[in-house]
Structure formats: C-alpha cells, structure tokens
C-alpha atoms as a PDB file:
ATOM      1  CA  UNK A   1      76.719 108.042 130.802  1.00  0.00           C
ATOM      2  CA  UNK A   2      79.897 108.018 133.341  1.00  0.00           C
ATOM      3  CA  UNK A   3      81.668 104.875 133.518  1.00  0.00           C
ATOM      4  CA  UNK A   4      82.190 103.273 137.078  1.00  0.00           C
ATOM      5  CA  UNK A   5      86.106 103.207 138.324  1.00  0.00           C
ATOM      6  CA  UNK A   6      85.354 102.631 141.833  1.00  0.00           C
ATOM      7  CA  UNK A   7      83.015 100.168 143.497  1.00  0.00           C
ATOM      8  CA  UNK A   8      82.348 100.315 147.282  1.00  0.00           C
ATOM      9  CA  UNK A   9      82.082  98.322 149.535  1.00  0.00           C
ATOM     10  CA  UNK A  10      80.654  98.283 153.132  1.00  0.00           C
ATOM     11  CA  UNK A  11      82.565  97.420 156.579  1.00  0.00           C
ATOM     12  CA  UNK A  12      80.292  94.882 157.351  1.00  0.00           C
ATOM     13  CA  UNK A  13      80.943  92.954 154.230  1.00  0.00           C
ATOM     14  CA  UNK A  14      84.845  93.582 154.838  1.00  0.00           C
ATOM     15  CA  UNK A  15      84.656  92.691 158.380  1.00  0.00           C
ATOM     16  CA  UNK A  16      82.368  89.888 158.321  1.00  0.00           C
ATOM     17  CA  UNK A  17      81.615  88.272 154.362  1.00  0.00           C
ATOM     18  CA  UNK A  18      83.643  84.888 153.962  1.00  0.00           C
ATOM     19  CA  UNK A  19      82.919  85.574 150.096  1.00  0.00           C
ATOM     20  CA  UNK A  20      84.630  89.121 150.385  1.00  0.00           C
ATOM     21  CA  UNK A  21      88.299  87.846 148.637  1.00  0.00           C
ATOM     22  CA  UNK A  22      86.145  85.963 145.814  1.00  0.00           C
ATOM     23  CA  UNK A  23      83.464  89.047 145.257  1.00  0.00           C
ATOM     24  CA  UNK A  24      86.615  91.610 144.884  1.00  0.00           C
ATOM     25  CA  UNK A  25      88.059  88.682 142.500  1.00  0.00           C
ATOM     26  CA  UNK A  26      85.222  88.173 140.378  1.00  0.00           C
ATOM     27  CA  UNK A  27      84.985  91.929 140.032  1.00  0.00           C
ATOM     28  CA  UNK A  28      87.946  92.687 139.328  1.00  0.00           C
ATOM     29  CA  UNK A  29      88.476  90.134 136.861  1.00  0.00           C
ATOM     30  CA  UNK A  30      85.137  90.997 135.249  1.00  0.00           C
ATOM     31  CA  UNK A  31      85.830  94.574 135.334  1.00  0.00           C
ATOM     32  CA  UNK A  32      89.702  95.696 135.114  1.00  0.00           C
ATOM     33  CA  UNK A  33      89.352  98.829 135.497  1.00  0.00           C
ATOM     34  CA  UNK A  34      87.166  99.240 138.384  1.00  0.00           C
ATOM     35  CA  UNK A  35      88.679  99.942 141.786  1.00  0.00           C
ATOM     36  CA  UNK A  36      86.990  97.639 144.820  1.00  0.00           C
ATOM     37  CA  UNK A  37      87.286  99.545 147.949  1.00  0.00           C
ATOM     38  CA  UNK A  38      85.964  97.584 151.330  1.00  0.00           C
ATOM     39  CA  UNK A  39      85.031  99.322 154.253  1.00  0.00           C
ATOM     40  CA  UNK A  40      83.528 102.715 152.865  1.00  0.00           C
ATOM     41  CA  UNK A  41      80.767 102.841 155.845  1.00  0.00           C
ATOM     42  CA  UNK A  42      83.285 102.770 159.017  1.00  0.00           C
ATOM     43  CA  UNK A  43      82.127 104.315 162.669  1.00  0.00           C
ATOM     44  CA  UNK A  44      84.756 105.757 164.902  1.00  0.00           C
ATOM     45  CA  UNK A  45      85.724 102.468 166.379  1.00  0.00           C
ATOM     46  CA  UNK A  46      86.324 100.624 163.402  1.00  0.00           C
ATOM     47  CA  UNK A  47      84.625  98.115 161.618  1.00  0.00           C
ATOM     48  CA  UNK A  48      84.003  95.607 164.717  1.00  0.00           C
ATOM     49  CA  UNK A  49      81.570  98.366 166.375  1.00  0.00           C
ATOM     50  CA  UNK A  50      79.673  99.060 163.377  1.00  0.00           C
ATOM     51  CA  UNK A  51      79.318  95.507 162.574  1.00  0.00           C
ATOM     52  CA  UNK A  52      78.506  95.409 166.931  1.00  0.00           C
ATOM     53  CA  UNK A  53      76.334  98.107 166.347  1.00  0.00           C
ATOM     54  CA  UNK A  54      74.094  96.362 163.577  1.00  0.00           C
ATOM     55  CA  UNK A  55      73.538  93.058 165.595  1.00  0.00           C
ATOM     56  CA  UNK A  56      72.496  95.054 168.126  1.00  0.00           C
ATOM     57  CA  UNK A  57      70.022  97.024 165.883  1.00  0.00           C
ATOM     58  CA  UNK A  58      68.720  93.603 164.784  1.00  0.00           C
ATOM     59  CA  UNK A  59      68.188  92.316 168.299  1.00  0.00           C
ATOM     60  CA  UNK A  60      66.187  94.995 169.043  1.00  0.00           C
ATOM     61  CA  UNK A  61      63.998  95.387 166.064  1.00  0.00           C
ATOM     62  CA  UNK A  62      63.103  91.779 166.136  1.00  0.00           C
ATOM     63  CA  UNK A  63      61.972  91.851 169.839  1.00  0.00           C
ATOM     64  CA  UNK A  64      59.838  94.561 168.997  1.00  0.00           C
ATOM     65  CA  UNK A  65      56.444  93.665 167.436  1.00  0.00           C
ATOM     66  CA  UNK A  66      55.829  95.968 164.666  1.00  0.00           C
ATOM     67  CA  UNK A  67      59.069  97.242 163.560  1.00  0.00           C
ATOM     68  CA  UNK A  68      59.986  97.261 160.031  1.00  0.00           C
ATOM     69  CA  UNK A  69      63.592  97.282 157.680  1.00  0.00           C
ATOM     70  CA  UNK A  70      63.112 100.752 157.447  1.00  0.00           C
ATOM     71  CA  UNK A  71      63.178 101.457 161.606  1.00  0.00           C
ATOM     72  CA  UNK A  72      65.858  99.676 161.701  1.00  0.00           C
ATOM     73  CA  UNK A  73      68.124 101.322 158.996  1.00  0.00           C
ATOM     74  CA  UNK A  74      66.659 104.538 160.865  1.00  0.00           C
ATOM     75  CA  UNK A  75      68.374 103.299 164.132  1.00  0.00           C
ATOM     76  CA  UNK A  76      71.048 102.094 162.860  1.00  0.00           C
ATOM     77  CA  UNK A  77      71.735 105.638 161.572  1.00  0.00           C
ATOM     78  CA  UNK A  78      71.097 107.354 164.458  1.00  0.00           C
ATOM     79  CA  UNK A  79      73.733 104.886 166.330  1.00  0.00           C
ATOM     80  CA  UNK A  80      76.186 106.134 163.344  1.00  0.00           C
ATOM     81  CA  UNK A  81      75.745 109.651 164.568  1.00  0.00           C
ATOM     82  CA  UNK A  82      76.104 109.062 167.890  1.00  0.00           C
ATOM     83  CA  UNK A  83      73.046 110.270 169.071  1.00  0.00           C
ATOM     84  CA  UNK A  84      71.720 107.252 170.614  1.00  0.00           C
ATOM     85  CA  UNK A  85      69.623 109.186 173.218  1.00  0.00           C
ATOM     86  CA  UNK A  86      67.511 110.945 170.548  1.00  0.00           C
ATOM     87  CA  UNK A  87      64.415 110.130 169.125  1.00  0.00           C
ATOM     88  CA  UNK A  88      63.905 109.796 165.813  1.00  0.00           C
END
C-alpha cells in the first residue's frame, strides 16, 4: 500500500469553508507528513467563478423538478469545460 503525502483540497472549500485554517490544522497535526494543498479544482477565473459557477448549478437544479446530485455534478462539469451550450 502507498502512503498518502499530499491531500487535496477543493477551491470551493478554500474559497468559501470558515473551517478551512482548522481542517489543514487538524491534518497536519494528525498527519506530519502529509502535504494539504487547497484549491486543486480551479476554473480559468479563479476560485470566485467556480464557486459562482456551483451556486448557479444549484439554483438551477433545484428549480427543476426531477433533477438529481448526479445532473448536477454533470452540469457543473460541463460549465468546467466551457461548453455551456452543449447538451449533455
């Protein structure tokens, strides 16, 4: 089994999470010789538009009757690539 040295992190945890300083901490502290790394996940504007882009994925799956997690991680993935006109 390989050992972990590097634990990521997503943007919208190191743009948004009030908890991020203490999670890193605790981890850290737990586990010396792991690396924490925040904002792995980044779109081409930065971590405000991706964490822009995923409220706006959320508005829009819940007004839509139907919808489920997994069409919404779908859209949000297609708004990663840019191809926001495509169907998916």
């Amino acid at each position: 089994m390989k050992k972990i040295r590097i634990m990521t992190c997503a943007t919208c945890i190191d743009a948004r999470c009030p908890f991020k300083d203490q999670f890193k901490q605790a981890i850290e502290e737990a586990y010396p010789k792991v690396k924490v790394v925040f904002g792995t996940h980044g779109g081409p504007g930065g971590p405000e538009e991706v964490v822009t882009m995923f409220r706006g994925a959320i508005k829009h799956l819940l007004g839509q009757p139907g919808r489920s997690m997994v069409n919404l991680m779908n859209d949000v993935k297609t708004l990663m690539r840019g191809d926001r006109g495509k169907k998916h």
